[in-house]
PDB file of N, CA and C in Angstrom:
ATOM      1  N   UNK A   1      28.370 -15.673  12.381  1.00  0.00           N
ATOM      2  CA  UNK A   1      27.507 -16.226  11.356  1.00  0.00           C
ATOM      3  C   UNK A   1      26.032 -16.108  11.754  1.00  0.00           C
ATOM      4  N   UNK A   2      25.713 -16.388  13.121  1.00  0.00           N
ATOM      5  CA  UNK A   2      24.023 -16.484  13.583  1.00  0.00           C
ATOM      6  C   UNK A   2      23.885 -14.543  13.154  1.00  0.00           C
ATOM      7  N   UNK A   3      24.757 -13.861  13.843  1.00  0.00           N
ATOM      8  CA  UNK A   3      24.296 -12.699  13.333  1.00  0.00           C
ATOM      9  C   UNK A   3      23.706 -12.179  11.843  1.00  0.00           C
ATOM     10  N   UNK A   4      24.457 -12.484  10.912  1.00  0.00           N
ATOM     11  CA  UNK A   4      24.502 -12.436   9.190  1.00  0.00           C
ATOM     12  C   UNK A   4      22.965 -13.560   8.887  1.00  0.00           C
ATOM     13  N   UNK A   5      22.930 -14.579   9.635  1.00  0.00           N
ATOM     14  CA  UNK A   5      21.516 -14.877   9.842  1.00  0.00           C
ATOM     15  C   UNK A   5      20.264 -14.217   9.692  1.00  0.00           C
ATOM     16  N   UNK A   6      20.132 -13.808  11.435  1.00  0.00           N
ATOM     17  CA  UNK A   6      19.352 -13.165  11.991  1.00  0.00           C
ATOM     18  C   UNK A   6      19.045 -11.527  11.138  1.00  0.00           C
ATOM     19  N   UNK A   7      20.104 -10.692  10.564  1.00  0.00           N
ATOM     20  CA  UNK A   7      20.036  -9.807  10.232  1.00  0.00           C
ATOM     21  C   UNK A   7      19.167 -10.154   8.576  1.00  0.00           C
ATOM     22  N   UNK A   8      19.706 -11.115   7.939  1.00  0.00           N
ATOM     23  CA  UNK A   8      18.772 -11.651   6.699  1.00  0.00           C
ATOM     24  C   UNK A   8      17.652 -11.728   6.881  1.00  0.00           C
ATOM     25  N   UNK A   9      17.148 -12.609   7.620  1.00  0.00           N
ATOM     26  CA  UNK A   9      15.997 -12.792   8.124  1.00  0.00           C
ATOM     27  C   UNK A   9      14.857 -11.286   8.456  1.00  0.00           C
ATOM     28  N   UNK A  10      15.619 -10.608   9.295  1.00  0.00           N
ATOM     29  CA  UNK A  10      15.361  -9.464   9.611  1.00  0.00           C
ATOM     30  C   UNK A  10      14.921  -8.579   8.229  1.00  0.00           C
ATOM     31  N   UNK A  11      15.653  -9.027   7.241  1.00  0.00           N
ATOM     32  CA  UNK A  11      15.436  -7.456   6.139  1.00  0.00           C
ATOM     33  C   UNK A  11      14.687  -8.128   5.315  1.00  0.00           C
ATOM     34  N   UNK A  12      14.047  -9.568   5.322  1.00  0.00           N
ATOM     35  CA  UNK A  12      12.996 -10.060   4.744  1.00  0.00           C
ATOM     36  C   UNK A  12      12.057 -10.047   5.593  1.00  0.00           C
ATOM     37  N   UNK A  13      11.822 -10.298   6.278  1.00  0.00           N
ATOM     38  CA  UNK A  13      10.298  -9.572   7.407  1.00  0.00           C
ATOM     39  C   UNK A  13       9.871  -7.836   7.362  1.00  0.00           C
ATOM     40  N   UNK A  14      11.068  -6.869   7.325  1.00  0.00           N
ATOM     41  CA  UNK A  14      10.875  -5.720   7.703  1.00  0.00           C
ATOM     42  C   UNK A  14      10.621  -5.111   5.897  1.00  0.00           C
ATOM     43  N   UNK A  15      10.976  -5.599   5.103  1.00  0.00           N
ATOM     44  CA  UNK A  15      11.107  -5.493   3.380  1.00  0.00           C
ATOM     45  C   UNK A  15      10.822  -6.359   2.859  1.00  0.00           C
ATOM     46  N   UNK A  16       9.340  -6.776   2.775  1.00  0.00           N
ATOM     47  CA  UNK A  16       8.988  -7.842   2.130  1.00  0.00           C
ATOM     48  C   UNK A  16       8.576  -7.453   0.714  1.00  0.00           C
ATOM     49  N   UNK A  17       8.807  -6.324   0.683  1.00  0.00           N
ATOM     50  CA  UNK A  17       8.469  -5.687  -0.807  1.00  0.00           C
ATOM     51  C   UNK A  17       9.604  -5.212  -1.783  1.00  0.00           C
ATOM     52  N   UNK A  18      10.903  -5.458  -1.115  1.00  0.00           N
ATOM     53  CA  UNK A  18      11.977  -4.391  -1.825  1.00  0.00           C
ATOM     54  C   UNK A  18      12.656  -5.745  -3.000  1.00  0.00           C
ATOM     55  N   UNK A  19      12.688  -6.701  -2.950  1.00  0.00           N
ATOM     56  CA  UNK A  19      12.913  -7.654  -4.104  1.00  0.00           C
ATOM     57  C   UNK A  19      12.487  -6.860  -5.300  1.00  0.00           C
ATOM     58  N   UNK A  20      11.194  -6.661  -5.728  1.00  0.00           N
ATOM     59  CA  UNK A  20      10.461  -6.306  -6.497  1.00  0.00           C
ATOM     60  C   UNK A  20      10.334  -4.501  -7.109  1.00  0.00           C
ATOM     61  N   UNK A  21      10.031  -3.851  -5.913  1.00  0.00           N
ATOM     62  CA  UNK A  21      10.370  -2.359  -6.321  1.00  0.00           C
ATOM     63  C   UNK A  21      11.628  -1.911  -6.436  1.00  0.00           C
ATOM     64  N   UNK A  22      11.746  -1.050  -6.945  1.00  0.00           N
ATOM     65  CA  UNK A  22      13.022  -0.156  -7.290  1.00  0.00           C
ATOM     66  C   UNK A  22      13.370   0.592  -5.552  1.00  0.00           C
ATOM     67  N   UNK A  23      14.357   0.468  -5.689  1.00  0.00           N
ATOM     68  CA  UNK A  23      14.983   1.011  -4.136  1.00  0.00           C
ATOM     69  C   UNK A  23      14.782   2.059  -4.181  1.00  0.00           C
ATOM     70  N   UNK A  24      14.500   3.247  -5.338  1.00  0.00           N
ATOM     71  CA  UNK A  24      13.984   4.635  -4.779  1.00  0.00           C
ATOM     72  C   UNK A  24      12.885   4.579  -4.260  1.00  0.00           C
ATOM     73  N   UNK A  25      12.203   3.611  -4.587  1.00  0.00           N
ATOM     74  CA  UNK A  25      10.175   3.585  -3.968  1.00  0.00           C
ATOM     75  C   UNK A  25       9.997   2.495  -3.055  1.00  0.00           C
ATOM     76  N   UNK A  26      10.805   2.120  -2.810  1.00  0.00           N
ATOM     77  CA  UNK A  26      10.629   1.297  -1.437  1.00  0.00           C
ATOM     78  C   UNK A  26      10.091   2.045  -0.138  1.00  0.00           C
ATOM     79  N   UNK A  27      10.839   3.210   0.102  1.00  0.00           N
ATOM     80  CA  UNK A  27      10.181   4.271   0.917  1.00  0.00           C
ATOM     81  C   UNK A  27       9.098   4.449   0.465  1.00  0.00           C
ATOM     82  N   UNK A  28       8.353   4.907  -0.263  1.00  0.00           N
ATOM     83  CA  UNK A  28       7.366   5.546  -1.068  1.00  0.00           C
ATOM     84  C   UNK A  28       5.983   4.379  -0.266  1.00  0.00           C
ATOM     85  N   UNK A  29       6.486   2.823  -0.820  1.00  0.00           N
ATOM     86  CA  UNK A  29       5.526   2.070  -0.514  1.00  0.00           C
ATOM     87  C   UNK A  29       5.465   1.932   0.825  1.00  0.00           C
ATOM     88  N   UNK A  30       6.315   1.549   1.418  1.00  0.00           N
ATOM     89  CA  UNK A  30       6.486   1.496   3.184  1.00  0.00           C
ATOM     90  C   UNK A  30       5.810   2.788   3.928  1.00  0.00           C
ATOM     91  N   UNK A  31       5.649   3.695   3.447  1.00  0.00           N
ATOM     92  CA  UNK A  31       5.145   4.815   3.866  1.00  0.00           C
ATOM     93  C   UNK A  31       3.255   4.721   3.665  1.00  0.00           C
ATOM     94  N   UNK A  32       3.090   4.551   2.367  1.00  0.00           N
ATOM     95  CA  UNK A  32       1.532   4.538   1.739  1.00  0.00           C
ATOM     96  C   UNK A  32       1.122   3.225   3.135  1.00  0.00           C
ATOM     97  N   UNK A  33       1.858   1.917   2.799  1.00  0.00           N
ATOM     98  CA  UNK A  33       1.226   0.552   3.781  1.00  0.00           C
ATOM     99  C   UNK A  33       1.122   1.079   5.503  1.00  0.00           C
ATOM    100  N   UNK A  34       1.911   2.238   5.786  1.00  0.00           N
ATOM    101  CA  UNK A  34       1.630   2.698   7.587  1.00  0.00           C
ATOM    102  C   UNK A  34       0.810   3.411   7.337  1.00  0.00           C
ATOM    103  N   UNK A  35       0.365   4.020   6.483  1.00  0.00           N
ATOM    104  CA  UNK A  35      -0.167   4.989   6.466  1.00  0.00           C
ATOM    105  C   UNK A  35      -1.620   4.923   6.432  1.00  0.00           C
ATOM    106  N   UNK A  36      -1.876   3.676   5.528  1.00  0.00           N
ATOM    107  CA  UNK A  36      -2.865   2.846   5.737  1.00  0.00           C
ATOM    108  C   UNK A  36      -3.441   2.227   6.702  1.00  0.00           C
ATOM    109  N   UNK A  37      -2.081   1.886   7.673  1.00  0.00           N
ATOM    110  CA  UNK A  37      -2.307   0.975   8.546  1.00  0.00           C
ATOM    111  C   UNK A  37      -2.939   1.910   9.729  1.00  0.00           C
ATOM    112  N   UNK A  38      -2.277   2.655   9.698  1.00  0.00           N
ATOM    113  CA  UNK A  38      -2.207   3.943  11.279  1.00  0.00           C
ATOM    114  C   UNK A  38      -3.907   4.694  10.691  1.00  0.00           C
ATOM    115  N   UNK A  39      -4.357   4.714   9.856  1.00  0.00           N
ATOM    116  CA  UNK A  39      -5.403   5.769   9.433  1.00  0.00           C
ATOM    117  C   UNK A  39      -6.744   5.150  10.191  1.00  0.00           C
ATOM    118  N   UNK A  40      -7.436   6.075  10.508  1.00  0.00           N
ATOM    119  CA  UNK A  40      -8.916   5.704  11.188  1.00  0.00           C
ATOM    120  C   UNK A  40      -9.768   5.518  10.054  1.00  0.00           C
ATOM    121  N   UNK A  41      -9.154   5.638   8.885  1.00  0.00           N
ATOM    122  CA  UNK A  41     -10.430   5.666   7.835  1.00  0.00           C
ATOM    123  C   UNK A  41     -10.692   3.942   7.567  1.00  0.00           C
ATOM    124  N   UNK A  42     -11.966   4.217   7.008  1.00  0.00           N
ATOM    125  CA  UNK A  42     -12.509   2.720   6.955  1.00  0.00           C
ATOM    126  C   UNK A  42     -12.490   2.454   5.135  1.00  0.00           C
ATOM    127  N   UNK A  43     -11.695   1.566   4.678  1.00  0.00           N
ATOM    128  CA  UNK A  43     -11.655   1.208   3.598  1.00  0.00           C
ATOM    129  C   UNK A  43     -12.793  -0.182   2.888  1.00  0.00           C
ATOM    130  N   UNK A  44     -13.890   0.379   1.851  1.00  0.00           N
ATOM    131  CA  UNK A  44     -14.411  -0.280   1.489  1.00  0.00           C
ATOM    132  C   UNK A  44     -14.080  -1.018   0.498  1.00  0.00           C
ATOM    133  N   UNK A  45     -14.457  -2.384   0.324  1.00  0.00           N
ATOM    134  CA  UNK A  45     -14.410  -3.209  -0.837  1.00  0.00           C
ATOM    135  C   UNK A  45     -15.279  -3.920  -0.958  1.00  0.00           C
ATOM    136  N   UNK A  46     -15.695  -4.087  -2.231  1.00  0.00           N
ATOM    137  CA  UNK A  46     -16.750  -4.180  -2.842  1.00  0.00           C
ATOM    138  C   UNK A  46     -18.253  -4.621  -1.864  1.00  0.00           C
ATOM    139  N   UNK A  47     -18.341  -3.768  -1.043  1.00  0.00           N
ATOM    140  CA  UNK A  47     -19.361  -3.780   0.362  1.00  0.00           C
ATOM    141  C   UNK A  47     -19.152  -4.600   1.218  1.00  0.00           C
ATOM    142  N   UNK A  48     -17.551  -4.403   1.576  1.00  0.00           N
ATOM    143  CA  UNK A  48     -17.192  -5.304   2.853  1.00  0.00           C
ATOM    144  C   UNK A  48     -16.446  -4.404   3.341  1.00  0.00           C
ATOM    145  N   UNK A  49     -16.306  -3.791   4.538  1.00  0.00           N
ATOM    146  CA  UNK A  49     -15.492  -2.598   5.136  1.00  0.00           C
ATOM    147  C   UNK A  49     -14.419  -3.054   6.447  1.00  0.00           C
ATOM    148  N   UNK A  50     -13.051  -2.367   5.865  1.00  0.00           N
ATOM    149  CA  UNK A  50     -11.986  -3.078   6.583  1.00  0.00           C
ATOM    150  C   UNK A  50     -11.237  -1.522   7.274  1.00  0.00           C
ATOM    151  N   UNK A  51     -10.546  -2.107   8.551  1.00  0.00           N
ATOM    152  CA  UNK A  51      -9.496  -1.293   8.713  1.00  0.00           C
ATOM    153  C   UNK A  51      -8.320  -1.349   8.398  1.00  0.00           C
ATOM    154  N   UNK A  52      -7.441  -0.246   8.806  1.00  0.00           N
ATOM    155  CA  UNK A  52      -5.928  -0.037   7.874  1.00  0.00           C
ATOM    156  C   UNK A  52      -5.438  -1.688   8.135  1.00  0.00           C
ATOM    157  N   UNK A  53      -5.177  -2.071   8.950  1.00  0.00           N
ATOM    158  CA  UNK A  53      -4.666  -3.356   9.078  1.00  0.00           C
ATOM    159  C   UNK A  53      -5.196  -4.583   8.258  1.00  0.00           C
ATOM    160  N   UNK A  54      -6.245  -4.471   8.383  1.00  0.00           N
ATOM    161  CA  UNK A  54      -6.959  -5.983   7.234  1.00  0.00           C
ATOM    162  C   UNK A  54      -7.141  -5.332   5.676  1.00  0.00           C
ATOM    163  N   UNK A  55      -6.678  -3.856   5.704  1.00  0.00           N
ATOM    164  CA  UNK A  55      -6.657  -3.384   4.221  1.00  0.00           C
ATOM    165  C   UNK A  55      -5.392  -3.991   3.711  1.00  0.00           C
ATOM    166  N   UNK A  56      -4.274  -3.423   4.409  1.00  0.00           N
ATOM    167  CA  UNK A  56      -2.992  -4.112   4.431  1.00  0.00           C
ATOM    168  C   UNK A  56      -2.779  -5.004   3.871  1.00  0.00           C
ATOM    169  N   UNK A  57      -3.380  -6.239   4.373  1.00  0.00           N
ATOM    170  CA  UNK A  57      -3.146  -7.641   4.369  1.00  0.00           C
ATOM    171  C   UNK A  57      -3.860  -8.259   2.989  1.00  0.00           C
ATOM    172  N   UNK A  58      -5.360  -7.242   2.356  1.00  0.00           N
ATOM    173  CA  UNK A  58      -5.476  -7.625   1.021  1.00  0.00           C
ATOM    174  C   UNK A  58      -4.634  -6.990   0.246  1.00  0.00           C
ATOM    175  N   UNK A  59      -4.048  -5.707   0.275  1.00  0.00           N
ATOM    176  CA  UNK A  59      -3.000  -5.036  -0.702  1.00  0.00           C
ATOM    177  C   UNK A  59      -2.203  -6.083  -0.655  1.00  0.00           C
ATOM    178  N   UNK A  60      -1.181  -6.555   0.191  1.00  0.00           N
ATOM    179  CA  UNK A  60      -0.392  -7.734   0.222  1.00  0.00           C
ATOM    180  C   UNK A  60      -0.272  -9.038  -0.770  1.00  0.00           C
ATOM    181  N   UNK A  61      -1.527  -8.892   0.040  1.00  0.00           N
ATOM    182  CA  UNK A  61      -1.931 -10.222  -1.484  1.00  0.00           C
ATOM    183  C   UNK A  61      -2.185 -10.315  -2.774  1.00  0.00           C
ATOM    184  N   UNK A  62      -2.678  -8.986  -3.059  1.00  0.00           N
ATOM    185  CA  UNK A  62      -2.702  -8.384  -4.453  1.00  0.00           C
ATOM    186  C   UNK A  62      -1.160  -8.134  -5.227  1.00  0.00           C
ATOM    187  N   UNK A  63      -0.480  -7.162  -3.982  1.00  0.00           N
ATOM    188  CA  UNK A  63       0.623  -7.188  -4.440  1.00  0.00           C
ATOM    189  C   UNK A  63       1.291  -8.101  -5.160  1.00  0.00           C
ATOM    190  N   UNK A  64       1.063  -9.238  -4.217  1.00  0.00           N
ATOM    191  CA  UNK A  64       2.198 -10.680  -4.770  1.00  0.00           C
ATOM    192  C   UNK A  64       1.550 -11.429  -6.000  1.00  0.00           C
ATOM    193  N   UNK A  65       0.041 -10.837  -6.516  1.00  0.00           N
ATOM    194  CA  UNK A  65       0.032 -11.697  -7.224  1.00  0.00           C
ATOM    195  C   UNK A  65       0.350 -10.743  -8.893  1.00  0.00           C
ATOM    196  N   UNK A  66       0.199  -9.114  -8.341  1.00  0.00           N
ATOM    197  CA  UNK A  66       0.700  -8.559  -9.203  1.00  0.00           C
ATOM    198  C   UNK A  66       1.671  -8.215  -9.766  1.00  0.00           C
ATOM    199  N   UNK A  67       2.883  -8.491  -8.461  1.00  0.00           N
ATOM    200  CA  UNK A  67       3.834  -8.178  -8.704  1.00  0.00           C
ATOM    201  C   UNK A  67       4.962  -7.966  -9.671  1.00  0.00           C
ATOM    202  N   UNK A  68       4.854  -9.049 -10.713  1.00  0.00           N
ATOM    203  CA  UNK A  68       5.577  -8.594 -11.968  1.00  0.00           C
ATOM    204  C   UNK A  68       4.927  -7.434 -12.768  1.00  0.00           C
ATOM    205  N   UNK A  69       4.109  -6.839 -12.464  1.00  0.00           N
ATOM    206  CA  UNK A  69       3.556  -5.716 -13.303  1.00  0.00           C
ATOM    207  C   UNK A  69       3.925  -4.152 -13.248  1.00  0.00           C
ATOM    208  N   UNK A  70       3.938  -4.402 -11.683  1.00  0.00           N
ATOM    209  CA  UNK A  70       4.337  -3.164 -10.825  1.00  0.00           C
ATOM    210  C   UNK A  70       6.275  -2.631 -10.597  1.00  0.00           C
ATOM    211  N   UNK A  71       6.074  -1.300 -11.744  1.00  0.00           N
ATOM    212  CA  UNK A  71       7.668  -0.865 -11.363  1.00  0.00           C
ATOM    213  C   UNK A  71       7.411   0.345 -11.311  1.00  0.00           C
ATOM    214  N   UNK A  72       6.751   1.033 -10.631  1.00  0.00           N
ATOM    215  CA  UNK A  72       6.706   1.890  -9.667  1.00  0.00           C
ATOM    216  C   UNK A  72       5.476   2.213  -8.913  1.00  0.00           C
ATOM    217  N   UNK A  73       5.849   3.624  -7.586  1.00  0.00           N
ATOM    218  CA  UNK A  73       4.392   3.152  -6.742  1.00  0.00           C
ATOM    219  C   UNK A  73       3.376   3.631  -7.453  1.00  0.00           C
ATOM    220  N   UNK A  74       3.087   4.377  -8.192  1.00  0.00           N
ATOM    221  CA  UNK A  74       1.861   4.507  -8.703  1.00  0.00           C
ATOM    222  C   UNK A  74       1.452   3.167  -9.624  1.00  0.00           C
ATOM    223  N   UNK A  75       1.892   2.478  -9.703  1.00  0.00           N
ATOM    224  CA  UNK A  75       1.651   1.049 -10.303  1.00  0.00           C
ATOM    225  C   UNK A  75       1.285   0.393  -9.013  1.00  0.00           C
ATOM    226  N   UNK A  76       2.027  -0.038  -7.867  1.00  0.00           N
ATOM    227  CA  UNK A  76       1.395  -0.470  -6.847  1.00  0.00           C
ATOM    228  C   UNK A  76       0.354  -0.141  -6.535  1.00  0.00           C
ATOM    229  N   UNK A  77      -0.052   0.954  -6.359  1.00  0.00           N
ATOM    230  CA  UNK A  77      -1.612   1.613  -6.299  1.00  0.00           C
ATOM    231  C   UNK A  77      -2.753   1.462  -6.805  1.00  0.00           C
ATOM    232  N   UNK A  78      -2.300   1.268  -8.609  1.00  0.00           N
ATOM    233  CA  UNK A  78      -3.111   0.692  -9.250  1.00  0.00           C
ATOM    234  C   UNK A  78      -3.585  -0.697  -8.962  1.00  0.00           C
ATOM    235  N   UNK A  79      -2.055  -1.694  -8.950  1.00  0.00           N
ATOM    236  CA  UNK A  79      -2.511  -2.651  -9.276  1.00  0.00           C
ATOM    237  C   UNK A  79      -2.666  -3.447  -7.950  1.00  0.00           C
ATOM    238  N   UNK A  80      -2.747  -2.737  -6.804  1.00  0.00           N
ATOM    239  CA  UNK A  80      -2.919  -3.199  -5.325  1.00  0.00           C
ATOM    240  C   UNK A  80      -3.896  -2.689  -4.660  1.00  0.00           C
ATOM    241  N   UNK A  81      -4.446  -1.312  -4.821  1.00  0.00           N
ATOM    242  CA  UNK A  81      -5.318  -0.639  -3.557  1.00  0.00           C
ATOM    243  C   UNK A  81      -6.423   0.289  -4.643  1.00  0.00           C
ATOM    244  N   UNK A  82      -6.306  -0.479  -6.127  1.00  0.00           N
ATOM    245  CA  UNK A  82      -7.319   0.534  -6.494  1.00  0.00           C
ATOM    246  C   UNK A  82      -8.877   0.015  -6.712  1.00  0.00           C
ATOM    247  N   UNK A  83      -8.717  -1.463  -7.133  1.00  0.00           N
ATOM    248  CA  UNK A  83     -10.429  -2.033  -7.367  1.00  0.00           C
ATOM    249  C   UNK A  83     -10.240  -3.134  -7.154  1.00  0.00           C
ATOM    250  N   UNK A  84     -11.333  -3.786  -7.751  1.00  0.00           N
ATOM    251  CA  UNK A  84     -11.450  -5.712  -7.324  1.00  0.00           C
ATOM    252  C   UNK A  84     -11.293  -5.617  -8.605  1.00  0.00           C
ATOM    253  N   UNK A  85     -10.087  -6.703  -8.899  1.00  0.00           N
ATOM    254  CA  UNK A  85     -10.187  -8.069  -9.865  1.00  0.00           C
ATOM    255  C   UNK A  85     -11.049  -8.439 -10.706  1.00  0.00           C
ATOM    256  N   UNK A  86     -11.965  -8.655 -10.040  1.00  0.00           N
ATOM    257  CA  UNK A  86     -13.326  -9.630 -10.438  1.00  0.00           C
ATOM    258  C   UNK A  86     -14.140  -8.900 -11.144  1.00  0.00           C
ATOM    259  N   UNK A  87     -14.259  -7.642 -10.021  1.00  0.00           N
ATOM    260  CA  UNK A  87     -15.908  -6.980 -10.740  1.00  0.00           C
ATOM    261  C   UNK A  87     -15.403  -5.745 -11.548  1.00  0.00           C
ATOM    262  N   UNK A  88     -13.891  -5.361 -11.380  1.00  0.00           N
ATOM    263  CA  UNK A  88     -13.768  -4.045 -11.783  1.00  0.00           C
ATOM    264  C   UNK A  88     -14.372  -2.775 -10.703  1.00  0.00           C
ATOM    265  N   UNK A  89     -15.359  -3.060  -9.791  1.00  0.00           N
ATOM    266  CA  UNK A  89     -15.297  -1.848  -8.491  1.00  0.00           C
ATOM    267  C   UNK A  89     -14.215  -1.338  -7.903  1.00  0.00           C
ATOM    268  N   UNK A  90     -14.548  -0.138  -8.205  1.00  0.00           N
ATOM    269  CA  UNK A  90     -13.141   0.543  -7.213  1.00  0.00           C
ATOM    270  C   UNK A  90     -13.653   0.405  -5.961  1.00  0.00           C
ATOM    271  N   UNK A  91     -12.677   0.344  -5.035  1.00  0.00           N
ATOM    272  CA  UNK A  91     -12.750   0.822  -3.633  1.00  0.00           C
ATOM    273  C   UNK A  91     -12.340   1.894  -3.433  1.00  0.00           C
ATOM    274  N   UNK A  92     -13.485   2.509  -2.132  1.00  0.00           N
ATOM    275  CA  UNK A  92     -13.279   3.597  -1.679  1.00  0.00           C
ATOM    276  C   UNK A  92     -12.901   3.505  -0.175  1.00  0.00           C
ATOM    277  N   UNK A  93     -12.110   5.148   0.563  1.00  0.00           N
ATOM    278  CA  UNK A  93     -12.436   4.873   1.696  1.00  0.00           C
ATOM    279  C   UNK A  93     -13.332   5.932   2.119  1.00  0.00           C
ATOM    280  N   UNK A  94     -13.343   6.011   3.703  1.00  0.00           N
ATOM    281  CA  UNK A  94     -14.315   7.026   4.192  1.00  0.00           C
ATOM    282  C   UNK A  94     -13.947   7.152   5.381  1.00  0.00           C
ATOM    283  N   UNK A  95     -12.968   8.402   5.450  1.00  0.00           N
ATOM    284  CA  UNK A  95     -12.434   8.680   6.579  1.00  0.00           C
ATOM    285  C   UNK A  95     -13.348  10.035   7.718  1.00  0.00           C
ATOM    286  N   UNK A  96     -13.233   9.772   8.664  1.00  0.00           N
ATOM    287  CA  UNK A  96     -14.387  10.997   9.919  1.00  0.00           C
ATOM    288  C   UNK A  96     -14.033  12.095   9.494  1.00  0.00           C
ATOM    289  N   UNK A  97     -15.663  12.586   9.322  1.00  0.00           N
ATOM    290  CA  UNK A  97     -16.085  13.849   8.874  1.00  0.00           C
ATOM    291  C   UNK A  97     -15.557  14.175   7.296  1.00  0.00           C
ATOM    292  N   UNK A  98     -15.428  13.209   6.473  1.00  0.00           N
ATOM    293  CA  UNK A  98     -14.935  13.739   5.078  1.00  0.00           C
ATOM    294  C   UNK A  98     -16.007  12.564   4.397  1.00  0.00           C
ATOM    295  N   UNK A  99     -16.295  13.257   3.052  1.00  0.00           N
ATOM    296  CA  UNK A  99     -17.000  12.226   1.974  1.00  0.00           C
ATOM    297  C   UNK A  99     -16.009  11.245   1.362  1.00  0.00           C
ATOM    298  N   UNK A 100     -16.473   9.978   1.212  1.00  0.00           N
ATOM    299  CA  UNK A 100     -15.747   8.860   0.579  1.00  0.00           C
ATOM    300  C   UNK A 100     -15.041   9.015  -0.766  1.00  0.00           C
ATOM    301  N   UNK A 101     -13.733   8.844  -0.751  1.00  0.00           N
ATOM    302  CA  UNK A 101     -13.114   8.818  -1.996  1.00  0.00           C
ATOM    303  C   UNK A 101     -12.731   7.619  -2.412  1.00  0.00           C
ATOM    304  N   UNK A 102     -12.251   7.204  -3.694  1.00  0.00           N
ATOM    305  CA  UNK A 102     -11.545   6.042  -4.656  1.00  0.00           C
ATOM    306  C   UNK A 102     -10.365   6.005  -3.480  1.00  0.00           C
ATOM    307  N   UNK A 103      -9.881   4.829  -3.136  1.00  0.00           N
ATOM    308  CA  UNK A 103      -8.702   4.554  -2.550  1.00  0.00           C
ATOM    309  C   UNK A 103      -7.416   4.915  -3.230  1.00  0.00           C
ATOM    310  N   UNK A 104      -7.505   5.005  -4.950  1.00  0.00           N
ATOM    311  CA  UNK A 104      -6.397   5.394  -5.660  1.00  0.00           C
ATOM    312  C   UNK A 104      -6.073   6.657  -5.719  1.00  0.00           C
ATOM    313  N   UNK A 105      -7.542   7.542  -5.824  1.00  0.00           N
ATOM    314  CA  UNK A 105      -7.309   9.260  -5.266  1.00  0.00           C
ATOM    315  C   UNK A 105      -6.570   9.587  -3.753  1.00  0.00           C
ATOM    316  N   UNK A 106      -7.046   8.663  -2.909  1.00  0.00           N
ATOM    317  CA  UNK A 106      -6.433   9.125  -1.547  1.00  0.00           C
ATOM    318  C   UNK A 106      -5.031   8.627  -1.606  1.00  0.00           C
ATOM    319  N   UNK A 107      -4.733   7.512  -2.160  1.00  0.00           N
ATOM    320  CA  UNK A 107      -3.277   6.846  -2.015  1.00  0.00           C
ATOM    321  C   UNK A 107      -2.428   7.782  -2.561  1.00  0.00           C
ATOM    322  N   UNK A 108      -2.979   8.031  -3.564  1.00  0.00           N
ATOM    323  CA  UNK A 108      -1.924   9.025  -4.768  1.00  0.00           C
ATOM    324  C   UNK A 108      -1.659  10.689  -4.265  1.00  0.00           C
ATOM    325  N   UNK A 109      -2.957  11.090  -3.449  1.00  0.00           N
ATOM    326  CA  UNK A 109      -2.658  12.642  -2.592  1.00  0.00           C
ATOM    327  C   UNK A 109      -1.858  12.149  -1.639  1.00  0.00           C
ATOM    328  N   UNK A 110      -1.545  11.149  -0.579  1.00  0.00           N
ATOM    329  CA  UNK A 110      -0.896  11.163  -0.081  1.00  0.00           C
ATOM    330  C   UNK A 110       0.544  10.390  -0.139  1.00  0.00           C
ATOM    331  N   UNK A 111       0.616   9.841  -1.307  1.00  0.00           N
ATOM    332  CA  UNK A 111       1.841   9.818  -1.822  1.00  0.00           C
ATOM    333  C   UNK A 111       2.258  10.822  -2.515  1.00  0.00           C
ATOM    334  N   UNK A 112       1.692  12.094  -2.939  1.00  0.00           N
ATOM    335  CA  UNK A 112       2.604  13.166  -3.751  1.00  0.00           C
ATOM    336  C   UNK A 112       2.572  14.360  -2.189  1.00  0.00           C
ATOM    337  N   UNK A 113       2.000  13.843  -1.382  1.00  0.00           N
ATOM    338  CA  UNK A 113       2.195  14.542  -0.243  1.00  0.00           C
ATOM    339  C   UNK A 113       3.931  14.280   0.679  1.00  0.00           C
ATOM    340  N   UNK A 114       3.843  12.760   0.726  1.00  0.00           N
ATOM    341  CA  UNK A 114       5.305  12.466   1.273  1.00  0.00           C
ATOM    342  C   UNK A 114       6.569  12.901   0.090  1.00  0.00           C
ATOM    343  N   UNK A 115       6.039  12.740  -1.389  1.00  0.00           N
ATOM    344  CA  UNK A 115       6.921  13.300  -1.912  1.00  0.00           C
ATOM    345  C   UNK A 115       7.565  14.903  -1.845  1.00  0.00           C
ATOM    346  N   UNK A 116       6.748  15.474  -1.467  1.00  0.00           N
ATOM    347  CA  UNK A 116       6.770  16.702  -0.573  1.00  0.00           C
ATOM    348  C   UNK A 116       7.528  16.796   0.133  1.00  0.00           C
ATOM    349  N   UNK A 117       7.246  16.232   0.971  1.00  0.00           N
ATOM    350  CA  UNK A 117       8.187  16.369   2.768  1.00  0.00           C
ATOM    351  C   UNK A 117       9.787  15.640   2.225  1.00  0.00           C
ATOM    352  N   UNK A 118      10.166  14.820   1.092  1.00  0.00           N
ATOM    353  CA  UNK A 118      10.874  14.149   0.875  1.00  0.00           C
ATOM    354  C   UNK A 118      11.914  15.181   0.387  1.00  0.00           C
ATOM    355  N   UNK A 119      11.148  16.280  -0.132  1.00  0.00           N
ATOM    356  CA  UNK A 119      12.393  17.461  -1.475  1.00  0.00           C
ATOM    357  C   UNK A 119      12.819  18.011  -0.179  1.00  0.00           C
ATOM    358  N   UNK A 120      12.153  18.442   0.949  1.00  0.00           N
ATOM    359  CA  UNK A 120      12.567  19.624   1.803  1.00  0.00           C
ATOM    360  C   UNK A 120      14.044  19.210   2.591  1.00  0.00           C
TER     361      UNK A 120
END
């Protein structure tokens, strides 16, 4: 029984997103959030500049409050990593040696990028 526990527990810490998305894009999102996380690029919002990790943690929160909206990842994108709320600014990032893009342009090339590697 502690096992059937521990393993619950486990797939709500490691999938805190799969309640909500469709189990084909669960990968999809888990992939975009490391990808974020692992990246040297510096993500701006609305002139406050974060790394992959504290980007993370506002997508997160966006997520949950968007979450009934979002049924698939290009909906997460939108409605998690593309602007502020408030003012309507998009965020951009600005990764070394490249000009700053919309966070929804970079999310979305590199989500039709893993969709890529996904057919092969």
């Amino acid at each position: 029984m502690n096992k059937y526990i521990i393993s619950l527990l486990l797939s709500f810490v490691c999938f805190p997103l799969s309640a909500d998305i469709p189990a084909s894009q669960i990968a999809e999102v888990e992939h975009l959030l490391n990808f974020i996380k692992k990246s040297p690029c510096i993500i701006n919002r609305n002139g406050s500049k974060h790394k992959g990790k504290e980007a993370v943690e506002h997508i997160f929160k966006k997520y949950d409050y968007f979450k009934g909206d979002i049924k698939n990842t290009e909906d997460f994108i939108k409605y998690s990593a593309t602007k502020s709320t408030l003012s309507g600014t998009y965020y951009y990032v600005s990764c070394p040696e490249q000009a700053a893009i919309k966070t929804q342009d970079w999310l979305l090339g590199e989500l039709q990028k893993f969709r890529v590697q996904q057919e092969k």
